[in-house]
Structures are given as structure tokens and as C-alpha cells.
C-alpha atoms as a PDB file:
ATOM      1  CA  UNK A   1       0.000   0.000   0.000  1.00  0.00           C
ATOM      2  CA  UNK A   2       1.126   3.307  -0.599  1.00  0.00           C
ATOM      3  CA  UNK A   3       2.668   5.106   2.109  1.00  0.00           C
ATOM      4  CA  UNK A   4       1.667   8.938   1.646  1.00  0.00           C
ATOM      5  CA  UNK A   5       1.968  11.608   4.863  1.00  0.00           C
ATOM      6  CA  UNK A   6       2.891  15.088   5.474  1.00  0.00           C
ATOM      7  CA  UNK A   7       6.467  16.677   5.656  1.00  0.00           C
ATOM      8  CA  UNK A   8       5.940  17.315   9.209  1.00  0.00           C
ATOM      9  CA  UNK A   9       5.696  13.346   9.742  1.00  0.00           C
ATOM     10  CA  UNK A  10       9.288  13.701   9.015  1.00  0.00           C
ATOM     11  CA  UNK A  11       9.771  15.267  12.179  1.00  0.00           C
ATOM     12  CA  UNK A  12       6.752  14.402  14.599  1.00  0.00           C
ATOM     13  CA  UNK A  13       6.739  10.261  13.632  1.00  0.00           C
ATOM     14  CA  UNK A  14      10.355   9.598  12.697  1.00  0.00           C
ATOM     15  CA  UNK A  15      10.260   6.051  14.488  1.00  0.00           C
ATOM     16  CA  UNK A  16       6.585   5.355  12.564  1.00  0.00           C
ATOM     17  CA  UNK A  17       8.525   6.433   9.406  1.00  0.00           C
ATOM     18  CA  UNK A  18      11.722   4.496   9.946  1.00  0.00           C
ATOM     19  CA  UNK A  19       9.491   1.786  10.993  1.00  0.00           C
ATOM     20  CA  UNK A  20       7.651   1.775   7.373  1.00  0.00           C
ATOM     21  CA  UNK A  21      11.076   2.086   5.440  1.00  0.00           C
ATOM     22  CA  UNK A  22      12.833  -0.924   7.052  1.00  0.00           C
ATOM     23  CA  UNK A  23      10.140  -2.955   6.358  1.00  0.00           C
ATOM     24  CA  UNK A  24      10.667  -2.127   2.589  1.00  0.00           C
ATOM     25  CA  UNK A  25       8.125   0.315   2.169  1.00  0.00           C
ATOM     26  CA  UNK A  26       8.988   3.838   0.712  1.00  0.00           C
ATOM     27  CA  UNK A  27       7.353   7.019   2.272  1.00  0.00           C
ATOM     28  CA  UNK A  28       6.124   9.626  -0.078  1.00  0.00           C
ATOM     29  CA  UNK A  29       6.011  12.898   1.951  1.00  0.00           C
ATOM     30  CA  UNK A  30       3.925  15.823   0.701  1.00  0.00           C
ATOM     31  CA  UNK A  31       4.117  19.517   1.854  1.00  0.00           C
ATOM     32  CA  UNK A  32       1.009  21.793   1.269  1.00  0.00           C
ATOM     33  CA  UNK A  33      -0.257  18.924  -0.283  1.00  0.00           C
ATOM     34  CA  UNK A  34       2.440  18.794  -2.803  1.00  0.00           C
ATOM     35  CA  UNK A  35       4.628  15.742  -3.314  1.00  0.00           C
ATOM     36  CA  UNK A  36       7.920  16.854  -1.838  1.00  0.00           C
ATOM     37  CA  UNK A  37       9.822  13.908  -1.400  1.00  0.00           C
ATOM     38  CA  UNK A  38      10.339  10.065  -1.306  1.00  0.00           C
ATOM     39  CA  UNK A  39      12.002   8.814   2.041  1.00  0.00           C
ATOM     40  CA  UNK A  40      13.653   4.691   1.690  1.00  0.00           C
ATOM     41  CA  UNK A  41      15.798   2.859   3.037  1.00  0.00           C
ATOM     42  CA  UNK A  42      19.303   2.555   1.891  1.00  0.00           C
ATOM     43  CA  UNK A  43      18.583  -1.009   1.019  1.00  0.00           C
ATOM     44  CA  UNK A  44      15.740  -0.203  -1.434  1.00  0.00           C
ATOM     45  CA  UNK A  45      18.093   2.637  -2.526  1.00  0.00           C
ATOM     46  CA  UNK A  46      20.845   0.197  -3.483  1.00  0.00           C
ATOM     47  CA  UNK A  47      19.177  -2.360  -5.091  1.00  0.00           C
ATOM     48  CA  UNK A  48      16.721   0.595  -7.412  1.00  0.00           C
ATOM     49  CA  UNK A  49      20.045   1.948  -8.229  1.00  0.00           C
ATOM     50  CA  UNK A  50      22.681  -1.238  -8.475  1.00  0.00           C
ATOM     51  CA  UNK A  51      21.558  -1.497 -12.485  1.00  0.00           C
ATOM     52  CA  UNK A  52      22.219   1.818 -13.256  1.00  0.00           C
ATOM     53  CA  UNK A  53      25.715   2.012 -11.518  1.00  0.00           C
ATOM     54  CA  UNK A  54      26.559  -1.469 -13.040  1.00  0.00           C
ATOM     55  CA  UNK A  55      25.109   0.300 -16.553  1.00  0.00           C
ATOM     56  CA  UNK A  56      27.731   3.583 -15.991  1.00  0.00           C
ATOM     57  CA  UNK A  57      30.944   1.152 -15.105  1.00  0.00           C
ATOM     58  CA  UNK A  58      29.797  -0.669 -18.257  1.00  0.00           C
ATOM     59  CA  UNK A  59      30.135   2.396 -20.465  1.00  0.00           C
ATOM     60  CA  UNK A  60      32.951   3.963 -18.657  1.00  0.00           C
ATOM     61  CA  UNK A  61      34.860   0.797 -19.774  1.00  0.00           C
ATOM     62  CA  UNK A  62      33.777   0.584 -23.410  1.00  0.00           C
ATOM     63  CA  UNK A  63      34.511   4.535 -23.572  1.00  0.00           C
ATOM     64  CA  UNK A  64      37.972   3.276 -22.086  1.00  0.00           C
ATOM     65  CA  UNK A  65      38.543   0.725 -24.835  1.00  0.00           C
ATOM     66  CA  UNK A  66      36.599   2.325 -27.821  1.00  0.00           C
ATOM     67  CA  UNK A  67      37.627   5.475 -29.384  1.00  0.00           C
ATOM     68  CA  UNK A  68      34.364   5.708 -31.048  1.00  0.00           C
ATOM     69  CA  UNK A  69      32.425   9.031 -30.543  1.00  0.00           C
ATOM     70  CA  UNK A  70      29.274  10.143 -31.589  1.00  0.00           C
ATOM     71  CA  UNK A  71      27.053  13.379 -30.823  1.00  0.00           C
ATOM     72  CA  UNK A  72      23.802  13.466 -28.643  1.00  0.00           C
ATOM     73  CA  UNK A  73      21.877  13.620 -32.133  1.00  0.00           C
ATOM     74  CA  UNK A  74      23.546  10.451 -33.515  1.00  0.00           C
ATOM     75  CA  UNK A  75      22.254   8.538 -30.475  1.00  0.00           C
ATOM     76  CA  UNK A  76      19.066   9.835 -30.165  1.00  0.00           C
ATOM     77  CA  UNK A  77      18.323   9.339 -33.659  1.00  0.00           C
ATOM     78  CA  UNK A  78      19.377   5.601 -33.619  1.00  0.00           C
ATOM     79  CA  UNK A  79      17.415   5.507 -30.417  1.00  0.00           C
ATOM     80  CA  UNK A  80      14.042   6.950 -32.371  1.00  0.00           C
ATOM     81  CA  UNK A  81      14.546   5.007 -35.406  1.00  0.00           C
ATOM     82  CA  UNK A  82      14.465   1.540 -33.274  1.00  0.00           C
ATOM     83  CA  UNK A  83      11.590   2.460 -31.376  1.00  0.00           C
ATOM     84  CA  UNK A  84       9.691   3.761 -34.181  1.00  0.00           C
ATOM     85  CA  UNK A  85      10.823   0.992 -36.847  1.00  0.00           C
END
């Protein structure tokens, strides 16, 4: 279930949000009614970012061993003609 409270939560029911988080659960915090910010743990934060670091070290290397360049337009235009066909 989502998890939504006020900002103020934040600093009124710490232990009911830590509570939430190390059970897995992410808090969405709102301020004036406004989505303001997502509160996890740094488990959850780890494993929804362990692809995209893995993905970086990936390129990093290849950009290493590959003197191949090409400019933002090059790759967005391969990118839109395989998802367009």
C-alpha cells in the first residue's frame, strides 16, 4: 500500500517512518499537499540503483577501450529510429 503523509511526519513520527522504510516500504512525503519527497531505506536505494551504476561502469569501460564518438543527435536518432521501426 502506498505510504503517503505530510512533511511534518518527518519530524513528529520519525520512528513510525523508519518503521515503514525498514520494512521495505517507501514514504512519499507531501508539503502543502504537494509531493515533496520520497524517504527509503538505503537497502531499497541500493538495489533501485545497483543497475544503473553497473550500466555507468559498463560504459565507462567501453569509452575506455573504444575510441568511437558520436554526438547526442547520432544517439538519439538511432534511439528513435528503433523504437519507431
Amino acid at each position: 500500500m502506498i505510504n503517503i503523509r505530510p512533511v511534518s511526519d518527518l519530524r513528529n513520527k520519525f520512528s513510525d517512518i523508519e518503521k515503514t522504510v525498514s520494512d521495505g516500504e517507501p514514504v512519499f512525503l507531501t508539503k502543502n499537499g504537494y509531493g515533496s519527497m520520497v524517504v527509503m531505506s538505503i537497502d531499497a536505494y541500493s538495489r533501485l540503483t545497483q543497475n544503473v551504476e553497473q550500466a555507468l561502469d559498463e560504459a565507462d569501460e567501453f569509452a575506455r577501450n573504444n575510441r568511437e564518438r558520436m554526438t547526442h543527435e547520432e544517439v538519439f536518432g538511432q534511439l528513435r529510429s528503433q523504437l519507431n521501426g
